[in-house]
C-alpha atoms as a PDB file:
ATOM      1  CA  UNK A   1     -16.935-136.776 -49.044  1.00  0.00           C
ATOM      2  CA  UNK A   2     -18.076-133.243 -49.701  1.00  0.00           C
ATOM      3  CA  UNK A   3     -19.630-131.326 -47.454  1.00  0.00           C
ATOM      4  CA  UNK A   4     -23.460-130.480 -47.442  1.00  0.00           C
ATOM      5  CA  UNK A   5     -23.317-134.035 -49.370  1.00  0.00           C
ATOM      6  CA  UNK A   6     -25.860-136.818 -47.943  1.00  0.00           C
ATOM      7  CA  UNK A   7     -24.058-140.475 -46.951  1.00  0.00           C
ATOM      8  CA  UNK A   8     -25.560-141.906 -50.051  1.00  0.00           C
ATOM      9  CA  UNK A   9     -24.551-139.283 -52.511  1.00  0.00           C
ATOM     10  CA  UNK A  10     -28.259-137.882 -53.794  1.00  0.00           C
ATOM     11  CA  UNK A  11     -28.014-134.605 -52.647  1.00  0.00           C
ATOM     12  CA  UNK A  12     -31.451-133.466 -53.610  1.00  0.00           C
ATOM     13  CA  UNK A  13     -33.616-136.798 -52.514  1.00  0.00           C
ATOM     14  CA  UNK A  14     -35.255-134.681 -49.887  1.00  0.00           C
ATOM     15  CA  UNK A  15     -37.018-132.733 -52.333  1.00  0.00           C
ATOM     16  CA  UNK A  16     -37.197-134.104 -55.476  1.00  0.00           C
ATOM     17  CA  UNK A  17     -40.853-135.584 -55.266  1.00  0.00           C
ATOM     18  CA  UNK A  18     -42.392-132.191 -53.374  1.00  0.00           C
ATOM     19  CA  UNK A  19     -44.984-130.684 -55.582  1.00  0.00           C
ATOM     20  CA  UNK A  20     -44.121-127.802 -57.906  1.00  0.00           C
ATOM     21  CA  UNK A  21     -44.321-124.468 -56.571  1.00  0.00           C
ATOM     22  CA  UNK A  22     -47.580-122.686 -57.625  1.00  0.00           C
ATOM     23  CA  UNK A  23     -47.524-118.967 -56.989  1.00  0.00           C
ATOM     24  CA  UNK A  24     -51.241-117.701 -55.867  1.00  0.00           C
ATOM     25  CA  UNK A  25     -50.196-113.890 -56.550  1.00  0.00           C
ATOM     26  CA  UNK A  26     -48.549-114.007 -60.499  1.00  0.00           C
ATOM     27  CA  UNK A  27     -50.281-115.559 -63.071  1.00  0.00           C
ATOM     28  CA  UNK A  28     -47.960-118.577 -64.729  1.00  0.00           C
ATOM     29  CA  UNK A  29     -46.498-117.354 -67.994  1.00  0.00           C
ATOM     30  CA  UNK A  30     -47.753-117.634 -71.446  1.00  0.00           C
ATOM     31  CA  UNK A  31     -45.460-120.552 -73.677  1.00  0.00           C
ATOM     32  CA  UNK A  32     -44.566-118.189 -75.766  1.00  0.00           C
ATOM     33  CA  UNK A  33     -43.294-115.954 -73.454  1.00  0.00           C
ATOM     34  CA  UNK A  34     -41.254-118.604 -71.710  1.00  0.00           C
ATOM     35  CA  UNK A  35     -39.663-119.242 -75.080  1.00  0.00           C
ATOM     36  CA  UNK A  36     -39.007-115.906 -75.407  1.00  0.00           C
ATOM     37  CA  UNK A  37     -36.572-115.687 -72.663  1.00  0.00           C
ATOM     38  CA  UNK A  38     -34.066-118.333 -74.758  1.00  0.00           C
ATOM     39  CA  UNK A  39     -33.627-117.074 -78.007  1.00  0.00           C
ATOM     40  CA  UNK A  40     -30.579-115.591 -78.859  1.00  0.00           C
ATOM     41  CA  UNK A  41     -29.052-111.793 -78.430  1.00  0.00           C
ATOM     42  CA  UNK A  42     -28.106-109.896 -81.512  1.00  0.00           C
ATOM     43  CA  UNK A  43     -25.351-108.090 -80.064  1.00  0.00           C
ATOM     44  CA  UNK A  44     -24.348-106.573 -83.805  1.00  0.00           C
ATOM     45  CA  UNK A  45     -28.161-104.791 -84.540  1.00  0.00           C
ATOM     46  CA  UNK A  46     -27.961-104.107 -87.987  1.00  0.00           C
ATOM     47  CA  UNK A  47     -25.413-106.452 -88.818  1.00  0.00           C
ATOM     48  CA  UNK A  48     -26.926-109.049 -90.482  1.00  0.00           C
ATOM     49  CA  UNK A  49     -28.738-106.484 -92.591  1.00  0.00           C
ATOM     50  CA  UNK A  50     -25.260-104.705 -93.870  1.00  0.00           C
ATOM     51  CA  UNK A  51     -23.988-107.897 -95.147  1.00  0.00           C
ATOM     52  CA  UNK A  52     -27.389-108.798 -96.719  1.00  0.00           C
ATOM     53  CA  UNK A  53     -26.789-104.981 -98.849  1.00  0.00           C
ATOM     54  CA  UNK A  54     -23.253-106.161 -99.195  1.00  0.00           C
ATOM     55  CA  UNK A  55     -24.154-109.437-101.346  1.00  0.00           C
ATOM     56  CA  UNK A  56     -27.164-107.946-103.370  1.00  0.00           C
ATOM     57  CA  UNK A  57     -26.174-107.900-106.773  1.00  0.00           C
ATOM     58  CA  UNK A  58     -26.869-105.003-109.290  1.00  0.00           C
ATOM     59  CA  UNK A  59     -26.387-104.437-113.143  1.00  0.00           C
ATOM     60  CA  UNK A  60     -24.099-101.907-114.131  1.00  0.00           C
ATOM     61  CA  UNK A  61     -25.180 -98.851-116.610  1.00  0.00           C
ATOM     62  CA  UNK A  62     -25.358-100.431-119.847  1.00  0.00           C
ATOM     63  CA  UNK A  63     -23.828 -98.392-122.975  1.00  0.00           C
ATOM     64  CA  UNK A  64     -25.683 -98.611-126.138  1.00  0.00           C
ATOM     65  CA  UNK A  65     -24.115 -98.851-129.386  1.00  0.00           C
ATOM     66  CA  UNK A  66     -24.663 -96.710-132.079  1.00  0.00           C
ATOM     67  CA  UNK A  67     -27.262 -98.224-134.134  1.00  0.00           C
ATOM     68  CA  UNK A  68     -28.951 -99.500-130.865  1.00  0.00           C
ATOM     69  CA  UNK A  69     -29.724 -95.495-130.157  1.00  0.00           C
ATOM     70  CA  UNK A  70     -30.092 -94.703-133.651  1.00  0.00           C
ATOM     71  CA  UNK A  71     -33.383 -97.284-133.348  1.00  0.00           C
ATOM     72  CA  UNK A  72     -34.614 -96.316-129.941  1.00  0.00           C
ATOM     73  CA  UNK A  73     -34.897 -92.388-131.203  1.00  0.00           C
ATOM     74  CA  UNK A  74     -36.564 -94.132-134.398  1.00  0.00           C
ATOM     75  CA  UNK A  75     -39.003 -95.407-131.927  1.00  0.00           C
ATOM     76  CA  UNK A  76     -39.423 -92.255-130.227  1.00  0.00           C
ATOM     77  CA  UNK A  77     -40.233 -89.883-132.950  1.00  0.00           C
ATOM     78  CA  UNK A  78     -42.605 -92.507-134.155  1.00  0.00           C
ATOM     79  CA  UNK A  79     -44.599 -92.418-130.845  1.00  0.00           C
ATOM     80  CA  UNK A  80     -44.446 -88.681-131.098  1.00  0.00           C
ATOM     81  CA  UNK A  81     -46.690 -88.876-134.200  1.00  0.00           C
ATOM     82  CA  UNK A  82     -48.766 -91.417-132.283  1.00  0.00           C
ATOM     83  CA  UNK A  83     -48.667 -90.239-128.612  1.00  0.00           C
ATOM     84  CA  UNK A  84     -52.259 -89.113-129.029  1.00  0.00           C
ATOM     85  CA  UNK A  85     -53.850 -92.693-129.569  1.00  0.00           C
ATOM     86  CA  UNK A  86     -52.219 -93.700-126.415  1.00  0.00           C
ATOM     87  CA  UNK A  87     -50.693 -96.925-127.797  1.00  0.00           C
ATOM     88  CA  UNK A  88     -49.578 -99.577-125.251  1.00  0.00           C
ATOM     89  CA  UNK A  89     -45.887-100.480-125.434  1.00  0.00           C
ATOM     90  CA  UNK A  90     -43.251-102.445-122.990  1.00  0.00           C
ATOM     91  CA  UNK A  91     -40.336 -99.967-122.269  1.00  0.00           C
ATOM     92  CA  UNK A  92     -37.482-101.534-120.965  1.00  0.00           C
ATOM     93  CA  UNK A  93     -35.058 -99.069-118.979  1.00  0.00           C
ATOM     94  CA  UNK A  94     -32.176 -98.796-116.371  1.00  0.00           C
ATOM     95  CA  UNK A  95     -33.003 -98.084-112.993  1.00  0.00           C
ATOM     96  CA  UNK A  96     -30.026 -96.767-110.917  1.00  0.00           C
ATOM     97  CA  UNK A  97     -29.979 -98.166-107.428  1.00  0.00           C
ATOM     98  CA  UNK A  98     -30.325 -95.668-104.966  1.00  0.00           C
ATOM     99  CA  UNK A  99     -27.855 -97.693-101.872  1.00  0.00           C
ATOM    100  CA  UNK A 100     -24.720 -98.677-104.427  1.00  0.00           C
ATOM    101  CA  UNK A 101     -23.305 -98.346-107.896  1.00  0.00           C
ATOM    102  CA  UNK A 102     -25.025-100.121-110.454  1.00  0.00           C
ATOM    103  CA  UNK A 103     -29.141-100.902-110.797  1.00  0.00           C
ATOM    104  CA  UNK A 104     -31.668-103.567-112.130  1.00  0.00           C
ATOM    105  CA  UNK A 105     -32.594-103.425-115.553  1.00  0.00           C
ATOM    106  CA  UNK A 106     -36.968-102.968-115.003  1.00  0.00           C
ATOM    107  CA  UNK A 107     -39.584-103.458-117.751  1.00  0.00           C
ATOM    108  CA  UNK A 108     -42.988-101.132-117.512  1.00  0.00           C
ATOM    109  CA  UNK A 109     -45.888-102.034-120.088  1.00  0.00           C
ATOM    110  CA  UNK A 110     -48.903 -99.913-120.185  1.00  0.00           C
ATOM    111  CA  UNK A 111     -50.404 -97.163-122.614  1.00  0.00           C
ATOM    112  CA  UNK A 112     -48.105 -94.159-123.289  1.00  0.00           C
ATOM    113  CA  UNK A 113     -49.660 -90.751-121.957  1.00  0.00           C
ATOM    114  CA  UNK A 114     -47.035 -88.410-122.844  1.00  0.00           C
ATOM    115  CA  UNK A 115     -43.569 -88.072-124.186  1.00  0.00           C
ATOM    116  CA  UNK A 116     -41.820 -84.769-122.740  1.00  0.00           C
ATOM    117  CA  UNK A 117     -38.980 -84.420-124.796  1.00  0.00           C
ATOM    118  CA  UNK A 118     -37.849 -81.087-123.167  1.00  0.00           C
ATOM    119  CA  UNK A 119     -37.691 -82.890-119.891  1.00  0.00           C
ATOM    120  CA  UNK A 120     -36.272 -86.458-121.893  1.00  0.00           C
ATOM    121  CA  UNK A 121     -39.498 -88.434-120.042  1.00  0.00           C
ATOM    122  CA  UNK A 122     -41.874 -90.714-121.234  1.00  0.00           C
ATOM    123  CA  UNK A 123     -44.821 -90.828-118.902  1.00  0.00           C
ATOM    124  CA  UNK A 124     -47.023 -93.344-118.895  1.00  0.00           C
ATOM    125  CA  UNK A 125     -51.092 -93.603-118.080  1.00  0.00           C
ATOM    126  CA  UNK A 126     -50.322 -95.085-114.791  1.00  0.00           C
ATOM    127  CA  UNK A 127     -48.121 -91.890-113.857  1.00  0.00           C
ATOM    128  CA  UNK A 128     -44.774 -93.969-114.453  1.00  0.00           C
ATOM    129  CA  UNK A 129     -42.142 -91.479-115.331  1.00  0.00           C
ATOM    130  CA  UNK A 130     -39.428 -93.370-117.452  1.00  0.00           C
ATOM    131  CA  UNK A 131     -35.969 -91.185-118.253  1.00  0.00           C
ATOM    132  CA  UNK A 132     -35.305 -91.574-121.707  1.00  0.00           C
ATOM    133  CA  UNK A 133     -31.927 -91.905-121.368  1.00  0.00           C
ATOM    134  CA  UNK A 134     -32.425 -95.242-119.517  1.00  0.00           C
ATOM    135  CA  UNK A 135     -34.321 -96.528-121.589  1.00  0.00           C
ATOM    136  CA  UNK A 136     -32.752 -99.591-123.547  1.00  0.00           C
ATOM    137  CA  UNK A 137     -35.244-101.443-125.479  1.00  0.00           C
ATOM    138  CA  UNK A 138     -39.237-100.724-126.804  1.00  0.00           C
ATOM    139  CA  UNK A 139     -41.571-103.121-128.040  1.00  0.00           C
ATOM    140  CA  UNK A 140     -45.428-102.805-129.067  1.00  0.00           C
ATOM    141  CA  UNK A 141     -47.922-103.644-131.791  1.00  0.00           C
ATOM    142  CA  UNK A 142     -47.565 -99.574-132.499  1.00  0.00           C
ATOM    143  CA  UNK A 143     -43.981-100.422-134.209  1.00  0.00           C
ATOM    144  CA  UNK A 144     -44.962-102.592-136.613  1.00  0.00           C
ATOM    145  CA  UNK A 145     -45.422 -99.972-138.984  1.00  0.00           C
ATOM    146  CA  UNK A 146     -41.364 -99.192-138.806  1.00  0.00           C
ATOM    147  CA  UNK A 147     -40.786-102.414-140.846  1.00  0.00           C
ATOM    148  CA  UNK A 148     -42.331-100.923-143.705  1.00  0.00           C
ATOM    149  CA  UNK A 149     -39.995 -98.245-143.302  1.00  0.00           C
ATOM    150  CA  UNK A 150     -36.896-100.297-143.115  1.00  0.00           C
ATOM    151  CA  UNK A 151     -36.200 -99.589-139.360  1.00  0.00           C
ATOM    152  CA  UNK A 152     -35.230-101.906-136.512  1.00  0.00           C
ATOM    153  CA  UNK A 153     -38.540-103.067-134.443  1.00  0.00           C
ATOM    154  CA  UNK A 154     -36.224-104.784-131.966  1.00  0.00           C
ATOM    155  CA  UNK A 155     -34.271-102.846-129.272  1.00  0.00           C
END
């Protein structure tokens, strides 16, 4: 038999049916708390997050053909003429991602403000600044008048 071991082998019979301890100077703890105290240690901080980066997925650069930018500049001197009306349009562009290679491809609609062509930006009401040299598609009521001119309206 071990020793410290009572004859009938229920070491803790002697105290098992005492009342629960109730301390009269600390307040018992919140549930919460108490749950608190078992959840589990990130020993690798930032880990989790790295491999989360690692997994996003991103579009690379796309490269227009020919008659693809021969259209979109189509577009552009088009709006030029009708920048002052503010027409609304849907610009679809390229937006490099600023943690890896690659970006999403992101689609602003709205009313056109400006187009600074020294600067290659089309700004829009909202204060959206879109590079022009992102931008891969442009769609609005405004280009319906390039069909009668035998241009592309789709980009």
């Amino acid at each position: 038999m071990e020793e410290g071991m009572i004859q009938d082998g229920h070491r803790y019979d002697d105290i098992i049916n005492l009342p629960r301890h109730i301390s009269a100077v600390h307040p018992p703890m919140p549930v919460a708390d108490r749950a608190a105290q078992f959840m589990p240690f990130a020993a690798l901080t930032g880990f989790g997050d790295a491999i989360e980066e690692t997994g996003r997925l991103t579009d690379e650069r796309p490269e227009l053909e020919e008659d693809a930018i021969e259209s979109l500049d189509g577009k552009l001197q088009y709006l030029r003429e009708r920048v002052g009306n503010h027409p609304e349009i849907s610009v679809t562009y390229f937006k490099p991602d600023v943690r890896k290679a690659g970006g999403a491809y992101v689609t602003a609609a709205g009313r056109i403000k400006k187009i600074d062509f020294y600067g290659r930006v089309l700004v829009m009401e909202d204060g959206t600044g879109i590079p022009m040299n992102s931008v891969v598609g442009m769609e609005g009521e405004v280009f319906s008048g390039l069909e009668g001119q035998g241009r592309d309206t789709q980009s």
